[in-house]
Structure formats: structure tokens, C-alpha cells
Protein backbone atom coordinates (compact mmCIF):
# COMPACT_ATOMS: atom_id res chain seq x y z
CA UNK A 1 40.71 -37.95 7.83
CA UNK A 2 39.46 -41.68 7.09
CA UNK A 3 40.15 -44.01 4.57
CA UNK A 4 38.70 -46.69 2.47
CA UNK A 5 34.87 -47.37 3.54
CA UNK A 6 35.64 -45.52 6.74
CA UNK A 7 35.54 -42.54 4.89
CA UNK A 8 32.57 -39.98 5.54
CA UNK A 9 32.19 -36.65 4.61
CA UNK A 10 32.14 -33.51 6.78
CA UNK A 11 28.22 -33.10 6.08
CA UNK A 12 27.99 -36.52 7.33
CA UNK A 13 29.49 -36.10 10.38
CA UNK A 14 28.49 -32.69 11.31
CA UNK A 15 24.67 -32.63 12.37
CA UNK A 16 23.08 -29.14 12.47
CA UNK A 17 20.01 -28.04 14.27
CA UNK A 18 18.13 -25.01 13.96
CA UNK A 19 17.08 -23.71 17.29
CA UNK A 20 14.07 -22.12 16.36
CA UNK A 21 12.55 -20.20 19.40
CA UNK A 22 8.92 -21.81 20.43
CA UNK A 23 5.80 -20.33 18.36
CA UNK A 24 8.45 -20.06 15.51
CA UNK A 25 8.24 -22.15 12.54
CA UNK A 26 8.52 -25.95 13.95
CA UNK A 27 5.71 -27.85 12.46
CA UNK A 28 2.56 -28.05 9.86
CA UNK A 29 -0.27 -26.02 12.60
CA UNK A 30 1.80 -22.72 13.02
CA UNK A 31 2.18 -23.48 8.91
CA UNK A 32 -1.52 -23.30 8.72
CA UNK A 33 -1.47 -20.75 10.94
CA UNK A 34 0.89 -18.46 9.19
CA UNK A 35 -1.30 -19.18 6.15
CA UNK A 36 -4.67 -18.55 7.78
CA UNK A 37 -3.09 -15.11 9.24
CA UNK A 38 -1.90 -14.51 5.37
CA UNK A 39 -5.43 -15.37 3.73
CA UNK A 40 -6.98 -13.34 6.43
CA UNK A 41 -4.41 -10.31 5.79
CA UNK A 42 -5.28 -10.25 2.08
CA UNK A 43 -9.24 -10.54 2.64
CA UNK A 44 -8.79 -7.70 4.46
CA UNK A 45 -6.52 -5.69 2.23
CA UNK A 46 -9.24 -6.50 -0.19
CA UNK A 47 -12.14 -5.41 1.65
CA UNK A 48 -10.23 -2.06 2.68
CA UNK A 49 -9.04 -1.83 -1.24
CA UNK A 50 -12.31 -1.40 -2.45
CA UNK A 51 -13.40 0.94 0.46
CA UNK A 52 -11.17 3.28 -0.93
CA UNK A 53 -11.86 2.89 -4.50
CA UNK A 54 -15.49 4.21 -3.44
CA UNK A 55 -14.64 6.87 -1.62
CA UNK A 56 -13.92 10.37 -2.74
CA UNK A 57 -11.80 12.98 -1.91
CA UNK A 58 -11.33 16.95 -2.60
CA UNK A 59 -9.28 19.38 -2.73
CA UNK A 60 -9.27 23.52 -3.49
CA UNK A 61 -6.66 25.71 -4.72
CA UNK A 62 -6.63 29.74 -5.07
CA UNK A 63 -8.98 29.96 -1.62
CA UNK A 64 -11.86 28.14 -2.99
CA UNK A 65 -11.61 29.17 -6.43
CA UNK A 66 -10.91 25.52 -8.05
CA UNK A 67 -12.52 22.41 -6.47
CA UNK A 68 -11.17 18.84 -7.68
CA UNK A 69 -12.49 15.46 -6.73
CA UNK A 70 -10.56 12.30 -6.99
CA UNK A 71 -12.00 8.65 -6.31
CA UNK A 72 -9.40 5.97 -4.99
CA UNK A 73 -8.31 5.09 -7.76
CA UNK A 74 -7.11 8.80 -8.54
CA UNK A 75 -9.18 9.49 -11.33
CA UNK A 76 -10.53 13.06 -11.80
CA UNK A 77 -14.33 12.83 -11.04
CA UNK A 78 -15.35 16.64 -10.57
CA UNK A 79 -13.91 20.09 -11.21
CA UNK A 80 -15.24 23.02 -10.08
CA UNK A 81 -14.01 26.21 -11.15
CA UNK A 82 -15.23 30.13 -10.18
CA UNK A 83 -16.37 32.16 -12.90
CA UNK A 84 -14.22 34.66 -10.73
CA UNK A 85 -11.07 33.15 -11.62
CA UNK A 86 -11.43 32.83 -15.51
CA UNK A 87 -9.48 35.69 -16.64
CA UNK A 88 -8.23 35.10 -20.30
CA UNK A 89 -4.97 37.05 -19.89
CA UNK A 90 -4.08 34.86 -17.31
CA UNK A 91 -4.84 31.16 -18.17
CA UNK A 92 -1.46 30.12 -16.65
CA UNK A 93 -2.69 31.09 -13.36
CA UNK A 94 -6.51 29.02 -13.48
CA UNK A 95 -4.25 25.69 -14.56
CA UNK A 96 -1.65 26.23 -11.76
CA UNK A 97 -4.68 26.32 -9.88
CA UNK A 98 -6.54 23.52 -11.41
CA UNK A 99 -3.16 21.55 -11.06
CA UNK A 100 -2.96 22.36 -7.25
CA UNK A 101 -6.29 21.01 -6.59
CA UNK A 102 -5.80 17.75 -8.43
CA UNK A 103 -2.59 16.81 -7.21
CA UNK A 104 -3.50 17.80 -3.70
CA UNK A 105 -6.80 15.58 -3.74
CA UNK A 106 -4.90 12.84 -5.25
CA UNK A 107 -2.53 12.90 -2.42
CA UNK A 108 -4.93 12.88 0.17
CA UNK A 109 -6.39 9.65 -1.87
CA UNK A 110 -2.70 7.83 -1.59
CA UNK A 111 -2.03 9.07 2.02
CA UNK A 112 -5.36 7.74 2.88
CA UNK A 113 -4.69 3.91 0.92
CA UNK A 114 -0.96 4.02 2.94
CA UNK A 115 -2.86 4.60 6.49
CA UNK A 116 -5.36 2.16 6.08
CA UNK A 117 -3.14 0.05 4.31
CA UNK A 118 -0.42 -0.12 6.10
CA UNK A 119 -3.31 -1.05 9.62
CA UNK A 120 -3.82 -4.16 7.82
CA UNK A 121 -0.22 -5.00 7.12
CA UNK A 122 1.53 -4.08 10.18
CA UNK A 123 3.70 -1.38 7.99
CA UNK A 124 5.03 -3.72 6.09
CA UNK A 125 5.77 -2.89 2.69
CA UNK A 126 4.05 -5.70 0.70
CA UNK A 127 4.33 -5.09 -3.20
CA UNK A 128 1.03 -4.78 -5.22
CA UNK A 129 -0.94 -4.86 -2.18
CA UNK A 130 -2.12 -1.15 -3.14
């Protein structure tokens, strides 16, 4: 320990350096880099984002009998239902059915989003990307 105007304190006297392994950090290009790679990520996540929102997918339940369409965004754009299957005494049955289909073609609609997704992204799990 010092004293009087000898005195410094142990974050003046102890220097530390990062050693940051070459193409890591260490300077404003691989900063503009990084960001470039980021800006180009998100255009793409974009592009692909609305991709999906167009598309469509379907799904059947009971063999055939019910038919649902979902767009990317999961909303219910088309159900088709057999006259075959309408039986009054069993209306249980036609919404298990209808139920089936839905959920089905919505999960075909998120597993598709994760895939493509997750190309862009490198399987990283970026909040509110999708």
C-alpha cells in the first residue's frame, strides 16, 4: 500500500486487456459488418415473413371428410365439409373433425414459418422475428 500522493488505486495499477480472437469484435468495420449482416438478416426475415403470410396450407380430418385451409397468418380461409359426414345425432363427431383439420393445417403453417425461419437465422431464437 502507498501513501500520501503516492497513493493509486488497484484499478489504476492493474491494466486489463481483452484478448479478443482476430475477426472478433476489435474495431468500427467488423461493427459495420455485424450491422450489415443484421440489416441483411432482417430484410430477409421480412421477405420470407410475407412469403408465408401468402401462402396457404390444408389439412383433412375423418379421411377426407373435413378440409381446412389456413393462410400464414393462421387464419381460417376455407372449410370444406362432406354432406356424408353431417349426421345430426352426432354433431360432436363433425366438430372433432372440423377441429382436427384446423389445428392440423395451422401446424403445418407454424412448422413451415420455424423451417424457413429459423434458415435465415441460423436457429437462433430471435424474439418477434415470427
Amino acid at each position: 500500500m502507498r501513501h500520501g500522493s503516492e497513493y493509486k488505486s488497484e484499478s489504476e495499477d492493474i491494466i486489463m486487456r481483452a484478448n479478443i480472437p482476430k475477426g472478433m469484435g476489435g474495431g468500427p468495420g467488423n461493427m459495420q459488418a455485424m450491422l450489415r449482416q443484421a440489416q441483411k438478416m432482417q430484410e430477409d426475415a421480412a421477405r420470407v415473413q410475407q412469403e408465408l403470410e401468402e401462402k396457404e396450407y390444408s389439412a383433412s380430418a375423418g379421411g377426407g371428410a373435413v378440409r381446412a385451409t389456413v393462410n400464414g397468418k393462421h387464419t381460417l380461409t376455407a372449410l370444406t365439409i362432406d354432406p356424408q359426414v353431417v349426421d345430426p345425432d352426432d354433431a360432436e363427431m363433425l366438430a372433432d373433425l372440423v377441429m382436427a383439420a384446423v389445428n392440423e393445417a395451422q401446424r403445418a403453417a407454424a412448422k413451415d414459418a420455424e423451417e424457413k425461419m429459423g434458415a435465415i437465422t441460423g436457429g437462433m431464437n430471435l424474439p418477434g422475428m415470427f
